[in-house]
Protein backbone atom coordinates (compact mmCIF):
# COMPACT_ATOMS: atom_id res chain seq x y z
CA UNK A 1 -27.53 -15.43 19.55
CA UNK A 2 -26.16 -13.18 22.09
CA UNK A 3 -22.79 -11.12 21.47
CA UNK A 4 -20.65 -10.65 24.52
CA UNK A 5 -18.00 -7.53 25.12
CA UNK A 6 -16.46 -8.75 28.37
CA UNK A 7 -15.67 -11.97 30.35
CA UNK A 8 -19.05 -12.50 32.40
CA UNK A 9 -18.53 -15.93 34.08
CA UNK A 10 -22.53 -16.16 34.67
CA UNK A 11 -23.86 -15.65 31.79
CA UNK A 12 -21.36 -17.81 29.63
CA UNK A 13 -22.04 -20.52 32.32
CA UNK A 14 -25.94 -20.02 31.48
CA UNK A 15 -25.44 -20.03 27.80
CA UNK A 16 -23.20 -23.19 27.46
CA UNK A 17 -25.66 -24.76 30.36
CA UNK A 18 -28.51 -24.15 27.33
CA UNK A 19 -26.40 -24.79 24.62
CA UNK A 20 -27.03 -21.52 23.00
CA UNK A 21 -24.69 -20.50 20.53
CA UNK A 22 -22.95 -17.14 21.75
CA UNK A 23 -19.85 -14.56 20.12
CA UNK A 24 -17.31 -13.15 22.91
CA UNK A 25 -15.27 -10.50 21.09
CA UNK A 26 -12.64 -8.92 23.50
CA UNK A 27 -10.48 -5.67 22.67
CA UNK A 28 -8.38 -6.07 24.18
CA UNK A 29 -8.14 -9.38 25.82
CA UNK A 30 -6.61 -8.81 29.76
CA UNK A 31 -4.40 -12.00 31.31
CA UNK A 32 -7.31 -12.59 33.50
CA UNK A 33 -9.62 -12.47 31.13
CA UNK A 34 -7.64 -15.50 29.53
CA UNK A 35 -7.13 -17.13 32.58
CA UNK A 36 -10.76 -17.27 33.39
CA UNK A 37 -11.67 -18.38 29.50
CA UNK A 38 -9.52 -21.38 29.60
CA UNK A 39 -11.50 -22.97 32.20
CA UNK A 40 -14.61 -21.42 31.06
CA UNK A 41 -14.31 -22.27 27.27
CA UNK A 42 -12.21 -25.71 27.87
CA UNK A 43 -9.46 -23.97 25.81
CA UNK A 44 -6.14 -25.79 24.70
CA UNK A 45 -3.64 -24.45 26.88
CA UNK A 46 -1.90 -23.61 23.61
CA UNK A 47 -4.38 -22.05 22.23
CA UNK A 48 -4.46 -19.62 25.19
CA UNK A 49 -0.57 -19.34 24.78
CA UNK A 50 -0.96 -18.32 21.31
CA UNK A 51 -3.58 -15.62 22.10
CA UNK A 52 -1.49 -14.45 24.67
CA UNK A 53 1.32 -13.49 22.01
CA UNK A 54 0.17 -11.44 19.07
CA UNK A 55 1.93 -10.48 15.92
CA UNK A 56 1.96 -14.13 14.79
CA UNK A 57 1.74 -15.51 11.28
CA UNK A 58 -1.96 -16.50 10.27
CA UNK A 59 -2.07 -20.17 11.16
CA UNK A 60 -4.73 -22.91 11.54
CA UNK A 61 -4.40 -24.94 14.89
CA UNK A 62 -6.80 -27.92 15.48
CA UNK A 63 -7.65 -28.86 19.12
CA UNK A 64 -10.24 -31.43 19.74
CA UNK A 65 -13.52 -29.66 19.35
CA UNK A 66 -12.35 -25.99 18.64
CA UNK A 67 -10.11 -24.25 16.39
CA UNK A 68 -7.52 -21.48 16.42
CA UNK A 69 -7.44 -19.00 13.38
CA UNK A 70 -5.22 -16.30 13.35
CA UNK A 71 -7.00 -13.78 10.86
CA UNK A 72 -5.68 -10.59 9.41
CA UNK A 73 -7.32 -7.38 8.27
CA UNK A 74 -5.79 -4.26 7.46
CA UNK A 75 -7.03 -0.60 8.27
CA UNK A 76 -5.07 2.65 7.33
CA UNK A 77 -4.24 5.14 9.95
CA UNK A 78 -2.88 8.26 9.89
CA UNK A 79 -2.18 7.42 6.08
CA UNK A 80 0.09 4.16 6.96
CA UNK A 81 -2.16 0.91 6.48
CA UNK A 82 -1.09 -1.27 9.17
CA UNK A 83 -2.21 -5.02 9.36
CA UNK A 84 -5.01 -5.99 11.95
CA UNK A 85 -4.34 -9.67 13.90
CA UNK A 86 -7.34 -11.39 15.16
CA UNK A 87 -7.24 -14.45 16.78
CA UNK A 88 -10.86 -16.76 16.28
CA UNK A 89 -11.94 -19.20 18.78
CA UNK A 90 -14.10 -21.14 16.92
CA UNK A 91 -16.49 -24.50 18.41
CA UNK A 92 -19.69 -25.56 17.65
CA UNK A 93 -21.61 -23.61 20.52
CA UNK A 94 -19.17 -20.38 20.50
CA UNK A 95 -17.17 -18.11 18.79
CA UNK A 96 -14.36 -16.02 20.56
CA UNK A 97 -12.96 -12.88 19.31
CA UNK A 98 -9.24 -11.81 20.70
CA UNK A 99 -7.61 -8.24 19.28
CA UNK A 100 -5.95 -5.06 20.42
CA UNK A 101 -7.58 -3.17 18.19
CA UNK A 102 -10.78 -1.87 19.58
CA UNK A 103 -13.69 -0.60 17.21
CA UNK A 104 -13.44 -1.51 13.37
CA UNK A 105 -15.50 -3.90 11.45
CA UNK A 106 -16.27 -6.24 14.38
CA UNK A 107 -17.41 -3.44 16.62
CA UNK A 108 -20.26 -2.60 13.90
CA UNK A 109 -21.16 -6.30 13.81
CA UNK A 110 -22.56 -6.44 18.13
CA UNK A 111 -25.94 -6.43 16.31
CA UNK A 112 -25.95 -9.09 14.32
CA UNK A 113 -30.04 -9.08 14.90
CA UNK A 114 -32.59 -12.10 14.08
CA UNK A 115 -31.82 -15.76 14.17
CA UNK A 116 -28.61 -17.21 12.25
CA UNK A 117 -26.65 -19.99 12.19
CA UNK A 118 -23.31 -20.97 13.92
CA UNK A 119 -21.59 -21.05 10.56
CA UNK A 120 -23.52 -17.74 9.57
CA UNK A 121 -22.03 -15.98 12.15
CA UNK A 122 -18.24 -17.39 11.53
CA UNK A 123 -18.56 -16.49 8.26
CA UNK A 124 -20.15 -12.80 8.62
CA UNK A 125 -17.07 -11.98 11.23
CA UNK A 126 -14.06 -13.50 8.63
CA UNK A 127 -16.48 -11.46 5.82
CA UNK A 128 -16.34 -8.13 7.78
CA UNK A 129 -12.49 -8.41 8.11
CA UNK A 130 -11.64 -9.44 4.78
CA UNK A 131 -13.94 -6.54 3.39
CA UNK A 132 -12.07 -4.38 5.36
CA UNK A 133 -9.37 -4.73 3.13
CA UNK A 134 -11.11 -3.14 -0.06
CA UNK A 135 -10.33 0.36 1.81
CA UNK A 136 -6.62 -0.02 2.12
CA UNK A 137 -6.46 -1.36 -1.61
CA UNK A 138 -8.30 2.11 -2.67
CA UNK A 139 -6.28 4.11 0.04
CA UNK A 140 -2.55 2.66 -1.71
CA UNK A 141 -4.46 3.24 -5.33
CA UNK A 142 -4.92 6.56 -4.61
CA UNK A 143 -1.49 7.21 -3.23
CA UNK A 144 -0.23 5.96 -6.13
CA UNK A 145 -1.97 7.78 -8.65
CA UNK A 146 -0.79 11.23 -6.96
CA UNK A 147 2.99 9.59 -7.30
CA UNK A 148 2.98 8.74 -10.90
CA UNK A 149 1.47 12.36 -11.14
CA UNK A 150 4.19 13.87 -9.09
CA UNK A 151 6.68 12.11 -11.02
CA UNK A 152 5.89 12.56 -14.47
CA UNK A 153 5.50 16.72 -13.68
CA UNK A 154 8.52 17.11 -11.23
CA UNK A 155 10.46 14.50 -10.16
CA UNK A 156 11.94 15.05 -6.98
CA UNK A 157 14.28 12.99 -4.48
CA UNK A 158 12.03 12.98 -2.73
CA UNK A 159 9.48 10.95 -4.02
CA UNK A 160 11.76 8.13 -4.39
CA UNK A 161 11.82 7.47 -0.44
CA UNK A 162 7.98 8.23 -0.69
CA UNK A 163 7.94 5.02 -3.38
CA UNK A 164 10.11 2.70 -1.51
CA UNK A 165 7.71 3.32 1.98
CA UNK A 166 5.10 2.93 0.35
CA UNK A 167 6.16 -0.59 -1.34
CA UNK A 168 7.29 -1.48 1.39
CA UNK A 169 3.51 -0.81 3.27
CA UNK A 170 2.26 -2.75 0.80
CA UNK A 171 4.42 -5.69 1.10
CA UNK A 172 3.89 -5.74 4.96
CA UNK A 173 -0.09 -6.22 4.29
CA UNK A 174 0.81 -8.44 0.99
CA UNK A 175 2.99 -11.19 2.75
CA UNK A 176 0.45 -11.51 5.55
CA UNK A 177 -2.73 -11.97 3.31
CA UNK A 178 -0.80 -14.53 0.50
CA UNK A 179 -0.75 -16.85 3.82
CA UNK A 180 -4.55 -16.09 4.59
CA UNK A 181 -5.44 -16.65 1.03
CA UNK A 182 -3.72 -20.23 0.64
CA UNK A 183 -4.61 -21.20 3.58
CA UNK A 184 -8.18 -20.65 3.19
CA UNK A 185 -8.98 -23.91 1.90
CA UNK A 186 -7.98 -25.68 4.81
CA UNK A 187 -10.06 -23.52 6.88
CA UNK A 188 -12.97 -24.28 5.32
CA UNK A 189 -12.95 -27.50 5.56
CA UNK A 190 -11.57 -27.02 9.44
CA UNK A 191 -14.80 -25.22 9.70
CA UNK A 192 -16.93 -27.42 8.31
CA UNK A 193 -16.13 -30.07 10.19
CA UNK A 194 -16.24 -28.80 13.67
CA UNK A 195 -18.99 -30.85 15.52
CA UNK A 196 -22.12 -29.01 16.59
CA UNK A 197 -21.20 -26.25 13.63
CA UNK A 198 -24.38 -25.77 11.33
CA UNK A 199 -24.40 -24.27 8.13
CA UNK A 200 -23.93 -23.76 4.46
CA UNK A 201 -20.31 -24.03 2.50
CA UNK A 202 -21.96 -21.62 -0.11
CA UNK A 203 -20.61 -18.48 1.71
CA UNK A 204 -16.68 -19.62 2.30
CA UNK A 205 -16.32 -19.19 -1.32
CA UNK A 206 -17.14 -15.81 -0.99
CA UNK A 207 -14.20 -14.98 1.15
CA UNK A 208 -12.12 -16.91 -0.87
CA UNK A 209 -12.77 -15.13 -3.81
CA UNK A 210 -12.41 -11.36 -2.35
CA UNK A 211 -8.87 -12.61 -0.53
CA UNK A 212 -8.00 -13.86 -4.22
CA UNK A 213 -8.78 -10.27 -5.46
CA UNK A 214 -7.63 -8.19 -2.59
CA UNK A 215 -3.83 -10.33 -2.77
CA UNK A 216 -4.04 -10.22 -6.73
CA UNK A 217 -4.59 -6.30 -6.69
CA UNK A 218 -1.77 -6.15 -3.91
CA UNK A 219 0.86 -7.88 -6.51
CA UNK A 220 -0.73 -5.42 -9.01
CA UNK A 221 0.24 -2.85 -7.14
CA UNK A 222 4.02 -3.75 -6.12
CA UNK A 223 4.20 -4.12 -10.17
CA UNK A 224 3.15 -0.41 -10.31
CA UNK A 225 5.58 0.51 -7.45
CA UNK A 226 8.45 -1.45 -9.32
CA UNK A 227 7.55 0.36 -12.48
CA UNK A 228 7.05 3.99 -11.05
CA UNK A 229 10.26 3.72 -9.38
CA UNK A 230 11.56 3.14 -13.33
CA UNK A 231 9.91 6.11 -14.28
CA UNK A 232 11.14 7.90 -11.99
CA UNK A 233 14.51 7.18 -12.97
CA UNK A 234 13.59 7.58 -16.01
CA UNK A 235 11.93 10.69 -15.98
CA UNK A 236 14.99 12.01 -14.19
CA UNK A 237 17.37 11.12 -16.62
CA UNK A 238 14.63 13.08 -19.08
CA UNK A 239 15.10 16.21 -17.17
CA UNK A 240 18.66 16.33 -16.60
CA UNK A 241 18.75 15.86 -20.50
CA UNK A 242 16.96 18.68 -20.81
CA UNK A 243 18.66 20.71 -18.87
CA UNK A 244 22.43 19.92 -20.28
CA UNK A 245 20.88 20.62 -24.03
CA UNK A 246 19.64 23.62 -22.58
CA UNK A 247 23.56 25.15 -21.47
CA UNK A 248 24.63 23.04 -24.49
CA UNK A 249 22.67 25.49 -26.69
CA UNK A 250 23.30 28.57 -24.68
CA UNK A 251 27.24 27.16 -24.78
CA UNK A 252 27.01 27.62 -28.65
CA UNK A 253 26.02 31.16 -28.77
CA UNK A 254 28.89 32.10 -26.16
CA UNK A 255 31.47 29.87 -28.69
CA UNK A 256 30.29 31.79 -32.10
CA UNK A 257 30.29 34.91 -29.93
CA UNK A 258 34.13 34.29 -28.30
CA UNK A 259 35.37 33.26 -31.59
CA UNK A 260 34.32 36.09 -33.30
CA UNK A 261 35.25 38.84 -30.43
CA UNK A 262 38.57 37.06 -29.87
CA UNK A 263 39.56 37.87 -33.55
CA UNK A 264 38.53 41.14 -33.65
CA UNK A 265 40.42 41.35 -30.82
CA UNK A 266 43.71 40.47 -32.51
CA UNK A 267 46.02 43.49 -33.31
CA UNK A 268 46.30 42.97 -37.12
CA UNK A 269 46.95 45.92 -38.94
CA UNK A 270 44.13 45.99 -41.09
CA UNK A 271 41.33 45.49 -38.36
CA UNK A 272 43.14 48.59 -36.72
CA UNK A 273 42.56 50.62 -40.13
CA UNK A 274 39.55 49.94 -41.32
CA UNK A 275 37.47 49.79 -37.96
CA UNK A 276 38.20 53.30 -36.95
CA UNK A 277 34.92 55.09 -36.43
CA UNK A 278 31.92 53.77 -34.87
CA UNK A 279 29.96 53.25 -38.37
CA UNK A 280 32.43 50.67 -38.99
CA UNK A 281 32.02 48.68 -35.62
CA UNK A 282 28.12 48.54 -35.77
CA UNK A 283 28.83 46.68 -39.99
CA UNK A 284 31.40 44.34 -38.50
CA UNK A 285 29.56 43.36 -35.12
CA UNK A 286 26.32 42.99 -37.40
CA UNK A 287 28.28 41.14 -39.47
CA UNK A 288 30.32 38.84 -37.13
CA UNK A 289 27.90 38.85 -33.93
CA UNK A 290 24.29 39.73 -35.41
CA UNK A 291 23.79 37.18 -38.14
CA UNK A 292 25.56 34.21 -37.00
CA UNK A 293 23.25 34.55 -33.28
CA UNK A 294 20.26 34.67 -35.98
CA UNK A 295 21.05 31.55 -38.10
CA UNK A 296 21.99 29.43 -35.01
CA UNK A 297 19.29 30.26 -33.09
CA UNK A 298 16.70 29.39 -36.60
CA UNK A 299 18.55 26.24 -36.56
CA UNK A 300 17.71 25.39 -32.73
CA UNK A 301 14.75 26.55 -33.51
CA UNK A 302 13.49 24.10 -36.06
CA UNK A 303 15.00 21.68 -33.65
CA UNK A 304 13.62 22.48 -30.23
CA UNK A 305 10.73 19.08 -30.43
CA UNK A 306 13.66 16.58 -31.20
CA UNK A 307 15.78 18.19 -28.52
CA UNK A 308 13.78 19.76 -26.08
């Protein structure tokens, strides 16, 4: 099987002359290049209209002989994971390839090497995409274990923008793949039937299994979103308890202490006779300021777990 990078009228001519099953991948595809496949592929004209226009939903399109899949991956960069759109030309004597992203998964697969089946190769392609998923689950994991972290130490403002982007990453790649997954079963059977398409249904379950996972741990991980943004609340509401029993015991000593300076402060005879000389003073602030500051601050004390 030979694995073609660029539109080479020639040798696609030769291979469908010796009916030798072949992979074009193209990243990008160019108009011309489309131009030239539709004649040299016998594609739908609507199939070509389709690949012409990306960001599409992933669909299954039936045309005669050959199918249209629009297949999405994921890959994270620059720490946003942002979904990957492939469009798969699939017939029994070729498969085409059509995305803007160049390199990735596909790029790694040119050299396939030794003899496999039509259905092999379909399947090895839709395998290397959907396994490129497994990175962007562990990259969102990761981001947010450092959140519920983050939030449980400090909460900040901050973080709760941080949260929401971040859900809302995930739901971009989430409401993409929940098509891919139910659709799969159709595809399967799309594939299976394609004339002059060889091959085992063993390894389609495969795929359907790891877009089962990848979508269930993406709904895991909205759950986790929806509950860290609780906890943030939550943990929020925590500190800015803490913080008002905090001046609320602080406010205490300042009330005992008013009280008792604001009636020593009163001009009663007495208090002007008998606190004369400084001996006096020290008795009756150790007596009015001293002890009560000691007993309140024992009783906070004792309860500084239940309130603080």
């Amino acid at each position: 099987m030979e694995v073609l990078t660029e539109v080479d009228p020639e040798r696609i001519e030769a291979l469908r002359g010796r009916d030798e099953f072949f992979w074009l991948d193209l990243a990008p595809p160019s108009t011309a290049d489309l131009d030239a496949l539709h004649s040299l592929l016998g594609l739908h004209p609507l199939a070509v209209e389709d690949t012409r226009e990306f960001h599409q939903r992933p669909k299954l399109d039936r045309y005669d002989d050959t199918l249209l899949l629009v297949f999405y991956s994921a890959q994270v960069v620059d720490g946003i994971a942002t979904p990957v759109e492939v469009h798969l030309h699939i017939a029994g004597d070729f498969l085409l390839t059509a995305r803007h992203e160049p390199g990735g998964p596909l790029s790694e697969m040119h050299d396939l090497g030794g003899p496999h089946s039509e259905q092999y190769v379909v399947y090895r392609v839709l395998d290397a995409l959907t396994d490129a998923l497994f990175p962007v689950i562990d990259h969102f994991e990761d981001r947010i274990d450092v959140l519920e972290e983050d939030v449980l130490s400090d909460p900040d403002q901050r973080q709760l923008a941080i949260i929401y982007r971040l859900k809302q990453n995930v739901q971009a790649v989430l409401r993409r793949l929940v098509i891919e997954r139910d659709l799969f079963g159709a595809v399967t059977e799309a594939i299976m039937e394609l004339p002059g398409l060889t091959g085992s249904r063993e390894h389609w379950r495969d795929i359907g299994d790891h877009l089962q996972q990848v979508t269930g741990e993406l709904y895991r991980q909205m759950d986790d979103l929806g509950a860290l943004t609780s906890t943030y609340f939550n943990a929020n509401a925590n500190r800015l308890n803490r913080l008002a029993t905090r001046l609320t015991v602080l406010a205490s000593f300042f009330l005992v202490w008013s009280f008792v300076s604001s009636f020593f402060g009163q001009n009663f005879g007495w208090l002007v006779d008998q606190i004369d000389t400084l001996k006096a003073f020290m008795i009756w602030t150790t007596i009015g300021l001293v002890i009560p500051s000691i007993g309140l601050a024992i009783y906070f004390w004792r309860r500084r777990r239940e309130w603080l």
